[in-house]
N, C-alpha and C. Protein backbone atom coordinates (compact mmCIF):
# COMPACT_ATOMS: atom_id res chain seq x y z
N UNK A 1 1.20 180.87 283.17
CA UNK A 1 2.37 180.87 284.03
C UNK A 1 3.51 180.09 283.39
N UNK A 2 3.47 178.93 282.68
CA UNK A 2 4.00 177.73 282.25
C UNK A 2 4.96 178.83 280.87
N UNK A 3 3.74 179.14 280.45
CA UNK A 3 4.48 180.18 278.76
C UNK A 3 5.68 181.28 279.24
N UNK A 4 4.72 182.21 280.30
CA UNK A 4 5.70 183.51 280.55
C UNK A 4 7.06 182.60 281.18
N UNK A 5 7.30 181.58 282.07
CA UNK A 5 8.26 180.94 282.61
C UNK A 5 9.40 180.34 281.29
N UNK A 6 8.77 180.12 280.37
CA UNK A 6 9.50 179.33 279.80
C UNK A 6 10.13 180.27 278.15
N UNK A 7 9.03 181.39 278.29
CA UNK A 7 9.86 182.47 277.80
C UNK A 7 10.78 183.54 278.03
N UNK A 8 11.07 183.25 279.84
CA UNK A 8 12.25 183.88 280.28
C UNK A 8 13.33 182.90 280.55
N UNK A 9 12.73 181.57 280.00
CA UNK A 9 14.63 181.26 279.73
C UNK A 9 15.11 181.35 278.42
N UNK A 10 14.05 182.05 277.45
CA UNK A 10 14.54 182.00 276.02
C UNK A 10 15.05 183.78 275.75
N UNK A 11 15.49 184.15 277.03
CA UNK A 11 15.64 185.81 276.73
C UNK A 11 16.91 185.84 275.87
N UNK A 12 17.25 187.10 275.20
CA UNK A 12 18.51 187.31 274.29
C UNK A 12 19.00 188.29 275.04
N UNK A 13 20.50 188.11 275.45
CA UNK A 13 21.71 189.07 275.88
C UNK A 13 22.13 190.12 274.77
N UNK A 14 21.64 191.54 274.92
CA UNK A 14 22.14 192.50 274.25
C UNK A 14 23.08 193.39 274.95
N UNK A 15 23.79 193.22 275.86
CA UNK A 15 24.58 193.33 276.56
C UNK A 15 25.13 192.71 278.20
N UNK A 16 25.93 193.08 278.69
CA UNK A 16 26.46 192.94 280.19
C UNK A 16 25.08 192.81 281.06
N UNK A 17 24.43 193.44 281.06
CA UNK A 17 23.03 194.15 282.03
C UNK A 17 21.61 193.90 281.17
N UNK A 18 21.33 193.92 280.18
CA UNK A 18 20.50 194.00 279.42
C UNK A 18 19.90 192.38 278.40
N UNK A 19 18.68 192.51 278.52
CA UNK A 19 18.44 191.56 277.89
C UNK A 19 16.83 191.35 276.94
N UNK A 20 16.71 190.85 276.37
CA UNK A 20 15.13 190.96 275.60
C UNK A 20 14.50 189.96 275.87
N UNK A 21 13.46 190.19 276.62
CA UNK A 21 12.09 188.70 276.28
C UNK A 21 10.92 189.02 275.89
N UNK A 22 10.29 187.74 275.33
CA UNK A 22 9.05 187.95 274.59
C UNK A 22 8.04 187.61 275.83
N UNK A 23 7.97 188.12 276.71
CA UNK A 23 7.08 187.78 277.88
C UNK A 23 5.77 188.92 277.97
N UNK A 24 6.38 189.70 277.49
CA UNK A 24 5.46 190.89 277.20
C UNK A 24 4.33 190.83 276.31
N UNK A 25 4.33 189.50 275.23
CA UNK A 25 2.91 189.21 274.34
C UNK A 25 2.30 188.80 274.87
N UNK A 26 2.75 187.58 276.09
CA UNK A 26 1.85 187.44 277.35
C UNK A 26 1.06 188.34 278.04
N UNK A 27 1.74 189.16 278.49
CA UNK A 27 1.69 190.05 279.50
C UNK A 27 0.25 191.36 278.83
N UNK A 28 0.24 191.39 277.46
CA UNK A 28 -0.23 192.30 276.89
C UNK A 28 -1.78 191.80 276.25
N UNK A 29 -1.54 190.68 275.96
CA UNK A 29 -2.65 189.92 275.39
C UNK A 29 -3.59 189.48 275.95
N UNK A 30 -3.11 188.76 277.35
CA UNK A 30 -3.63 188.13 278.45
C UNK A 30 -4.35 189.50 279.31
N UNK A 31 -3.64 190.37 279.39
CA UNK A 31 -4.59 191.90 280.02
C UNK A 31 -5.86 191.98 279.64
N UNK A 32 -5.75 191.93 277.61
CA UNK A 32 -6.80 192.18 277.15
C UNK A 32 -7.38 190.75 277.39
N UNK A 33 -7.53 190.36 277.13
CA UNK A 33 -8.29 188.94 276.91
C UNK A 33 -8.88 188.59 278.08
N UNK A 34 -8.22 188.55 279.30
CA UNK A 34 -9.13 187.91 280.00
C UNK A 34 -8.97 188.86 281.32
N UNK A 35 -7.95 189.83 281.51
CA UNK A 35 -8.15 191.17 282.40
C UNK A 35 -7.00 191.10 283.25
N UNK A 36 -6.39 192.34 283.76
CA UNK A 36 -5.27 192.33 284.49
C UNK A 36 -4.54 191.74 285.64
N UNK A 37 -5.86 191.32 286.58
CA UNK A 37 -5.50 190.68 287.76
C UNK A 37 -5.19 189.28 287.50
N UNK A 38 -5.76 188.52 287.02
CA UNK A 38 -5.79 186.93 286.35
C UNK A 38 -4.16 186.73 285.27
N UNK A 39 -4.31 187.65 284.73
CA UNK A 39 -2.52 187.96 283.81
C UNK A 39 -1.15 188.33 285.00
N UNK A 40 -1.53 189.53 285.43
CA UNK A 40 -1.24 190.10 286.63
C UNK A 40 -0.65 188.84 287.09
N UNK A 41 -1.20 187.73 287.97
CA UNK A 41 -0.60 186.74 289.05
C UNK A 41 0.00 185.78 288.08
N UNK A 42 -0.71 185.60 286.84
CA UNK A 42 0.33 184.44 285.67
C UNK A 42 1.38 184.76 285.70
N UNK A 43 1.88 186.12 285.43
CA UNK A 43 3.11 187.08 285.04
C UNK A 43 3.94 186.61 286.21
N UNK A 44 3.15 186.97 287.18
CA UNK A 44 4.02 187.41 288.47
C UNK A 44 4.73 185.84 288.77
N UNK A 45 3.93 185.10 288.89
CA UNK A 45 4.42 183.23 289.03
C UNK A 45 5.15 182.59 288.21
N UNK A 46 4.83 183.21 286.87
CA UNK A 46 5.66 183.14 285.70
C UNK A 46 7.13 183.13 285.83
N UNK A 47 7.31 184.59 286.00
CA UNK A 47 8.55 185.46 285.91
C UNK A 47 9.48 184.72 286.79
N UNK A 48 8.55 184.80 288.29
CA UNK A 48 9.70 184.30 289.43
C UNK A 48 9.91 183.17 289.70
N UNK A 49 9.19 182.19 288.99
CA UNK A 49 9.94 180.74 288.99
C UNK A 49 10.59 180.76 287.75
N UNK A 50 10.54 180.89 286.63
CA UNK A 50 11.37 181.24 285.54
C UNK A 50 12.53 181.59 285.47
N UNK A 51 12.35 182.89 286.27
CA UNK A 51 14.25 183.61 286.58
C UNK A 51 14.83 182.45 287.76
N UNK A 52 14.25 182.53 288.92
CA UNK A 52 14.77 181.66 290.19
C UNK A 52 14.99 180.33 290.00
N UNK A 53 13.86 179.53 289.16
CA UNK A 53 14.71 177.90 289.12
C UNK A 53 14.96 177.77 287.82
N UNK A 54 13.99 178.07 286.79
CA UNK A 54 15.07 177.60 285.14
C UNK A 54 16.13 178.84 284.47
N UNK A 55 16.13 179.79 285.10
CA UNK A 55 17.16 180.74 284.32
C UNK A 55 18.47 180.43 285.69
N UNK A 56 18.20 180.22 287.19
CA UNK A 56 19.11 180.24 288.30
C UNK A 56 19.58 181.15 288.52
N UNK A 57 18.75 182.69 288.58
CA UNK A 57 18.72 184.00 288.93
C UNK A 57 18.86 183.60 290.13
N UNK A 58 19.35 184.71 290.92
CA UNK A 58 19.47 184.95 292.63
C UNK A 58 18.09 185.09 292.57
N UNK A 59 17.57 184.56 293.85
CA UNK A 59 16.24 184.65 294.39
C UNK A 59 15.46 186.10 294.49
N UNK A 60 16.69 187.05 295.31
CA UNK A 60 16.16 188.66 294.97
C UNK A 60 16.18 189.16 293.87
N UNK A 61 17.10 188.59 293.00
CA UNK A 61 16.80 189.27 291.26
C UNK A 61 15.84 188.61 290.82
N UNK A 62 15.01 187.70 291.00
CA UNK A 62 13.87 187.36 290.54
C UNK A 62 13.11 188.12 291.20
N UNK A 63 12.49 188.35 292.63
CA UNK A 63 11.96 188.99 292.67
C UNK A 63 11.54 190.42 292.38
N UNK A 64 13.14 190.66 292.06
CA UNK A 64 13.14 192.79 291.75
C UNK A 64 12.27 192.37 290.67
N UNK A 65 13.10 191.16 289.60
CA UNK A 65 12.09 191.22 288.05
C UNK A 65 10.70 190.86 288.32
N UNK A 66 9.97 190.12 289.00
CA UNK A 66 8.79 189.77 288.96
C UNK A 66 8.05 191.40 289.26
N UNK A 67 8.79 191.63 290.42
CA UNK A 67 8.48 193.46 290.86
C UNK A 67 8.00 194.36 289.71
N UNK A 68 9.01 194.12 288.99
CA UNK A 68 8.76 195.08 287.48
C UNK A 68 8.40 194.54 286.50
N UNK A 69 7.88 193.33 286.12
CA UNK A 69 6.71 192.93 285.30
C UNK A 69 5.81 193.74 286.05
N UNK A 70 4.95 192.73 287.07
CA UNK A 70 3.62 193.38 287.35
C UNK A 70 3.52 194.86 287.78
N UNK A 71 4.40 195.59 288.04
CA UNK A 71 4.45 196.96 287.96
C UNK A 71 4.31 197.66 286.72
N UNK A 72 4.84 197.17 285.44
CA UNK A 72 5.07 197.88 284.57
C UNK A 72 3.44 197.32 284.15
N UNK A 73 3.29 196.25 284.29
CA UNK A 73 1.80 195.75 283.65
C UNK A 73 0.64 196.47 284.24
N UNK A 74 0.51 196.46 285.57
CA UNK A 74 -0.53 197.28 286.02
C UNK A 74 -0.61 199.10 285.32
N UNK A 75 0.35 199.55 285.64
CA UNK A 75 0.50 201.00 285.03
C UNK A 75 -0.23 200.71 283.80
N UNK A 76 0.65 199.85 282.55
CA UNK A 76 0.26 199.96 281.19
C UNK A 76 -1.65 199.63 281.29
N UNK A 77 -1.87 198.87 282.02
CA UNK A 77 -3.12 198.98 282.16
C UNK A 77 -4.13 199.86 282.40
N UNK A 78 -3.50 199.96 283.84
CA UNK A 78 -4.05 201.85 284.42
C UNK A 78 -4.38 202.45 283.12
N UNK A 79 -3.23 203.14 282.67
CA UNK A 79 -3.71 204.35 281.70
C UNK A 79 -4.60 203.77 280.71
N UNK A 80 -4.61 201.89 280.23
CA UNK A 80 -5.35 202.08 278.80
C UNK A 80 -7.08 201.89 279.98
N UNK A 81 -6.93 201.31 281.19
CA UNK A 81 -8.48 201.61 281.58
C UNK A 81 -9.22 203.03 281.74
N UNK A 82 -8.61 203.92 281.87
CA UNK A 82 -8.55 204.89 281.98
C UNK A 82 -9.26 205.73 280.65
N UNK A 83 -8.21 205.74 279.30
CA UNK A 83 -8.30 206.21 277.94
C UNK A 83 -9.88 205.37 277.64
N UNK A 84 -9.63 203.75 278.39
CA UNK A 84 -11.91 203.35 277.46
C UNK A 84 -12.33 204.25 278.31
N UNK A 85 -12.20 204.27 279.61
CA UNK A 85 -13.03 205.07 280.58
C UNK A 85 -13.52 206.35 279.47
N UNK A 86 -12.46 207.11 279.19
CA UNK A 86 -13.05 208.93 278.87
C UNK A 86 -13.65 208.84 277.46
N UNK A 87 -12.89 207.42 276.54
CA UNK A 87 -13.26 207.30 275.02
C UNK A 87 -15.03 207.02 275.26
N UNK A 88 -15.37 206.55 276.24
CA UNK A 88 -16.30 205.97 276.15
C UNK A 88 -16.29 204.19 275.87
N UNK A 89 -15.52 203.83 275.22
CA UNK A 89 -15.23 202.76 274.61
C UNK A 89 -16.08 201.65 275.70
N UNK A 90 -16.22 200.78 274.76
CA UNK A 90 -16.98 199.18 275.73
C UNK A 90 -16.13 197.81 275.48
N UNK A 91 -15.56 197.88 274.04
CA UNK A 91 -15.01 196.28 274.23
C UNK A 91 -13.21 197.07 273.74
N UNK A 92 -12.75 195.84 273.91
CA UNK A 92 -11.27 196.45 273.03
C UNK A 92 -10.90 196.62 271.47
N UNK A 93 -11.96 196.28 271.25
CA UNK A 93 -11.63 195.70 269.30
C UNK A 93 -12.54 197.06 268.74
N UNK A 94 -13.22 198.13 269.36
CA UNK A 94 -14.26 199.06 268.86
C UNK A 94 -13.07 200.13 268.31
N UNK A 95 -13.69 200.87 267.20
CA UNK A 95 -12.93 202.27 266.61
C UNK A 95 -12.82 203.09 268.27
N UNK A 96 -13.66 203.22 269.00
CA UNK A 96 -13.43 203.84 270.39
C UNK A 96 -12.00 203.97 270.72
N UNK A 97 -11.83 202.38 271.21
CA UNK A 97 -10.60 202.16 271.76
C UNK A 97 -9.01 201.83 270.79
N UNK A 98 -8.95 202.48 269.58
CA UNK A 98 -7.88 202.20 269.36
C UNK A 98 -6.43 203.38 269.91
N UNK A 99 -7.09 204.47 270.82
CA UNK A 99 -6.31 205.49 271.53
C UNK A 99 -5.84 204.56 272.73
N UNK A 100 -7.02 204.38 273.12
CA UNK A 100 -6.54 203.25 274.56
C UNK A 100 -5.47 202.19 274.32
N UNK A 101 -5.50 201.49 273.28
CA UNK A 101 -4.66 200.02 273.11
C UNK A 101 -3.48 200.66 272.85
N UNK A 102 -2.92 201.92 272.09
CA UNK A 102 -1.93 202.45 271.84
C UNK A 102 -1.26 203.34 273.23
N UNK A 103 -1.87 204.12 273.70
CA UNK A 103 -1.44 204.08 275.06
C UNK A 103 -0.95 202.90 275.90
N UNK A 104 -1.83 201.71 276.23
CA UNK A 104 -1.25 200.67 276.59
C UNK A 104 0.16 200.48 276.08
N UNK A 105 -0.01 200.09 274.73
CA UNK A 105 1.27 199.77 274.49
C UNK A 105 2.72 201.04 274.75
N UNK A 106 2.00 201.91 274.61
CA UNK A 106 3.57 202.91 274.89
C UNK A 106 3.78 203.20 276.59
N UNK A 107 2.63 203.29 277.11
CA UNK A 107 2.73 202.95 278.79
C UNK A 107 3.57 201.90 278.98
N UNK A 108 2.92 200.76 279.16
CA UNK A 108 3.74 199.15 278.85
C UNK A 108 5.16 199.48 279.38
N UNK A 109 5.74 200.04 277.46
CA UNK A 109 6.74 199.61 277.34
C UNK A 109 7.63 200.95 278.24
N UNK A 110 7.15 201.75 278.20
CA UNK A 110 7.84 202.80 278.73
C UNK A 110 8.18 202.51 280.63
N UNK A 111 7.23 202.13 281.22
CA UNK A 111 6.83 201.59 282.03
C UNK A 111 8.12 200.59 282.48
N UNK A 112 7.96 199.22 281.97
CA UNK A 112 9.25 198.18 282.39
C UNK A 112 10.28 198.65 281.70
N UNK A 113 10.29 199.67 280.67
CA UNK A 113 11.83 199.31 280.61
C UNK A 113 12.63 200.76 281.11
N UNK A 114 11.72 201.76 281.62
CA UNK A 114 12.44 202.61 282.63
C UNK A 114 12.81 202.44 283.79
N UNK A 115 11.58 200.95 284.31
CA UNK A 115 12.39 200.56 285.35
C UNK A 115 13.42 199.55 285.75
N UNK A 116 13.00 199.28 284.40
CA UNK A 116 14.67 197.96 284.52
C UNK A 116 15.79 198.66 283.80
N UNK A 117 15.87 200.21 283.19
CA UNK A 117 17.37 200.70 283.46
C UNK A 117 17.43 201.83 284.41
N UNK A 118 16.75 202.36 284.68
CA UNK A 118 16.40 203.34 285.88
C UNK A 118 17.73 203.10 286.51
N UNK A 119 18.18 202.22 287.31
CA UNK A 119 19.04 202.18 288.51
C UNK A 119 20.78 201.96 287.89
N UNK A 120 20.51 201.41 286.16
CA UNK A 120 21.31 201.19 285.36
C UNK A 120 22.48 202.79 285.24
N UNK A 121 21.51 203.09 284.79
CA UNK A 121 21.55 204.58 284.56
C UNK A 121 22.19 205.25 285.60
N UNK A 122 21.21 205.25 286.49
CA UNK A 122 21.89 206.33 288.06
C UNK A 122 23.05 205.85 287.75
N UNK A 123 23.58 204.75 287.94
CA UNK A 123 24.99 204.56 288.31
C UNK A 123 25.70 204.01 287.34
N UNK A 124 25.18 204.97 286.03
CA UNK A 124 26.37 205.23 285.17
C UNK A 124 27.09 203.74 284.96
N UNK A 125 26.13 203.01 284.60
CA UNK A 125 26.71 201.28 284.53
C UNK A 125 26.91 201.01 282.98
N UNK A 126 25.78 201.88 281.86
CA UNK A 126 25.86 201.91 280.81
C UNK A 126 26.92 203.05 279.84
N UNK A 127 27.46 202.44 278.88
CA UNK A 127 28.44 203.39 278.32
C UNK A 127 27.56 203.95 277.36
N UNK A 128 27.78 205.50 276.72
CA UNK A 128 27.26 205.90 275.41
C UNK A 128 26.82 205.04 274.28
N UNK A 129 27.50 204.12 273.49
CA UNK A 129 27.39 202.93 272.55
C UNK A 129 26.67 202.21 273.32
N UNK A 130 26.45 201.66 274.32
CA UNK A 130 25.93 200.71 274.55
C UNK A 130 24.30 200.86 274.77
N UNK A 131 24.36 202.39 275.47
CA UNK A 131 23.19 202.53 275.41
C UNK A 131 22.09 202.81 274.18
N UNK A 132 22.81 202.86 273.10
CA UNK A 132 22.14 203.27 271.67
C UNK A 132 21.75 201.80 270.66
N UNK A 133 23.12 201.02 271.79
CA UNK A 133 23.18 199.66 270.80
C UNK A 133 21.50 198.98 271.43
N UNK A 134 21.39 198.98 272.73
CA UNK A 134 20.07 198.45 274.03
C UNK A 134 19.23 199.36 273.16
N UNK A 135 18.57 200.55 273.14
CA UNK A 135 17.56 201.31 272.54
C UNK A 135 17.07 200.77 270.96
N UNK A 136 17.95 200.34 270.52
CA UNK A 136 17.90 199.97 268.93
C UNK A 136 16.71 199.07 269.17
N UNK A 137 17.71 197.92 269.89
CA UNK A 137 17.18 196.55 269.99
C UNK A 137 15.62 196.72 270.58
N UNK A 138 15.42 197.18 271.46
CA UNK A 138 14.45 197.27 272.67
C UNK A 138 13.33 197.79 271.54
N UNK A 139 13.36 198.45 270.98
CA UNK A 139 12.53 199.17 270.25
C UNK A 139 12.11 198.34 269.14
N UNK A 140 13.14 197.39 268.45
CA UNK A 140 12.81 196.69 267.42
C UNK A 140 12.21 195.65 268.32
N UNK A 141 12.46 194.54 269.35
CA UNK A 141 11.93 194.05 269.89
C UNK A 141 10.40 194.12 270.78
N UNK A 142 10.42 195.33 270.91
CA UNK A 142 9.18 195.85 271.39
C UNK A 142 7.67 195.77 270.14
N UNK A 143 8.50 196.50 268.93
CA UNK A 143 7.34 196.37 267.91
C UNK A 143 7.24 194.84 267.28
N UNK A 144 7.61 193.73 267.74
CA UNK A 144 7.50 192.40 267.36
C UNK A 144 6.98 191.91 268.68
N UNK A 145 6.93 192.46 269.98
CA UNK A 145 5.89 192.27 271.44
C UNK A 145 4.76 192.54 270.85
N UNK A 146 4.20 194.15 270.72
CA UNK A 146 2.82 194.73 269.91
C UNK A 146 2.34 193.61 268.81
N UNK A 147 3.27 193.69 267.54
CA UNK A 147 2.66 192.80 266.78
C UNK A 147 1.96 191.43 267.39
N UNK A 148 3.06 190.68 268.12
CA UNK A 148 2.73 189.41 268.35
C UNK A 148 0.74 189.40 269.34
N UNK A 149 1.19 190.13 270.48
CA UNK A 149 0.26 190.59 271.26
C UNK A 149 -1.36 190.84 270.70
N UNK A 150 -0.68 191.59 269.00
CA UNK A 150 -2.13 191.87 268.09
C UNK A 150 -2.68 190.81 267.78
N UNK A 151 -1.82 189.84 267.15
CA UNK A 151 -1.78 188.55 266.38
C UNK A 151 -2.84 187.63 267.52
N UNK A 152 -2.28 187.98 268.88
CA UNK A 152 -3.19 186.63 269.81
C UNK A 152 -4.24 187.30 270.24
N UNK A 153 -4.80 188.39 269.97
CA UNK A 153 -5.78 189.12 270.47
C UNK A 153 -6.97 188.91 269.43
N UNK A 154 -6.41 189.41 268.11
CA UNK A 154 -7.01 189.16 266.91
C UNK A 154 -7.49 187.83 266.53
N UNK A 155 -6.64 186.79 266.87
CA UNK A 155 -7.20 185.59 266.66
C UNK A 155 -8.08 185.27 267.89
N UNK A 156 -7.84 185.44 269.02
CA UNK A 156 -8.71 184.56 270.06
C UNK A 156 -9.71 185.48 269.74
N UNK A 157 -10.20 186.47 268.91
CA UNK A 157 -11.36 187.42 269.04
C UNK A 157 -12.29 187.13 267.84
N UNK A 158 -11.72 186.93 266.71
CA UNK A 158 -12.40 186.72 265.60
C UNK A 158 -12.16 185.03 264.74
N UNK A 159 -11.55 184.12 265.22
CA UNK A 159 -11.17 183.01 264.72
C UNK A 159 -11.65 181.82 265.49
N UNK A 160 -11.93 180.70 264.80
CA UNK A 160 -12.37 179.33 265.47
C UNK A 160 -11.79 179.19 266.61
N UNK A 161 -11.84 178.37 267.88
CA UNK A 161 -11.00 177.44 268.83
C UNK A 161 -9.91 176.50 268.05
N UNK A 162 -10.51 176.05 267.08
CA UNK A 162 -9.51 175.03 266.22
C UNK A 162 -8.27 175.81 265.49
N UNK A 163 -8.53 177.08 264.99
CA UNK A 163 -7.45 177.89 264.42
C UNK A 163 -6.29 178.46 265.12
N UNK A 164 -6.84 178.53 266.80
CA UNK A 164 -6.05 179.18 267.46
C UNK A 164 -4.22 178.57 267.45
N UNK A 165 -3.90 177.19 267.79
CA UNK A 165 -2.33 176.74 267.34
C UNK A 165 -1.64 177.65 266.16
């Protein structure tokens, strides 16, 4: 709760409306690692004291955002429980599941960030440029979420307690 909180006051402004956080290596790692519901309520406690007392979001814009973390997180989950379900798959690290973890991740991301411009969009809030300049970013930022996400998965899976820092 303490991490995801304190990585939404370190978000980057890529425009008026738009912005990037690394809350999502949380959000992605913590799924796998120790399972959705337990990440799920970190996220959710995370987010909305994060935005509401250290970022000083309006109280309802924290909540829309907390809304669409754990929304976008559950979905990205859904489908990758789903993909071990039919792979057969048993742990996350097996040749089985590397369809599943990749779904996750394109669920995920597809997931929060259709719904945090979704309403952008309807009402035509974004200009042409701007929206290409947000897609760039989001995308480069997204594959440094995945990476990071691999990085804490990979280590808490195959590395000492002492290595983990």
């Amino acid at each position: 709760m303490l991490a995801v909180a304190v990585l939404r006051t370190q978000s980057t402004a890529v425009g008026k409306y738009s912005y990037l956080s690394a809350s999502g290596v949380l959000a992605i790692s913590g799924a796998l690692l120790i399972g959705a519901v337990a990440t799920g309520l970190a996220v959710a406690v995370g987010t909305f004291l994060g935005d509401w007392r250290l970022v000083k979001k309006h109280y309802r814009a924290a909540q829309v955002n907390t809304g669409r973390e754990i929304l976008g997180l559950f979905a990205g989950f859904g489908v990758y429980a789903t993909a071990m379900l039919l792979a057969g798959a048993t742990t996350a690290l097996s040749r089985e599941a590397f369809p599943a973890l990749f779904l996750f991740a394109v669920s995920y991301f597809l997931a929060t960030r259709l719904l945090f411009y979704f309403t952008l969009l309807i009402r035509r809030k974004l200009r042409a440029d701007e929206r290409q300049l947000i897609l760039r970013y989001e995308i480069i930022a997204y594959g440094l979420t995945v990476l990071g996400a691999a990085t804490v998965v990979l280590t808490v899976a195959y590395l000492p307690l002492l290595a983990w820092p």
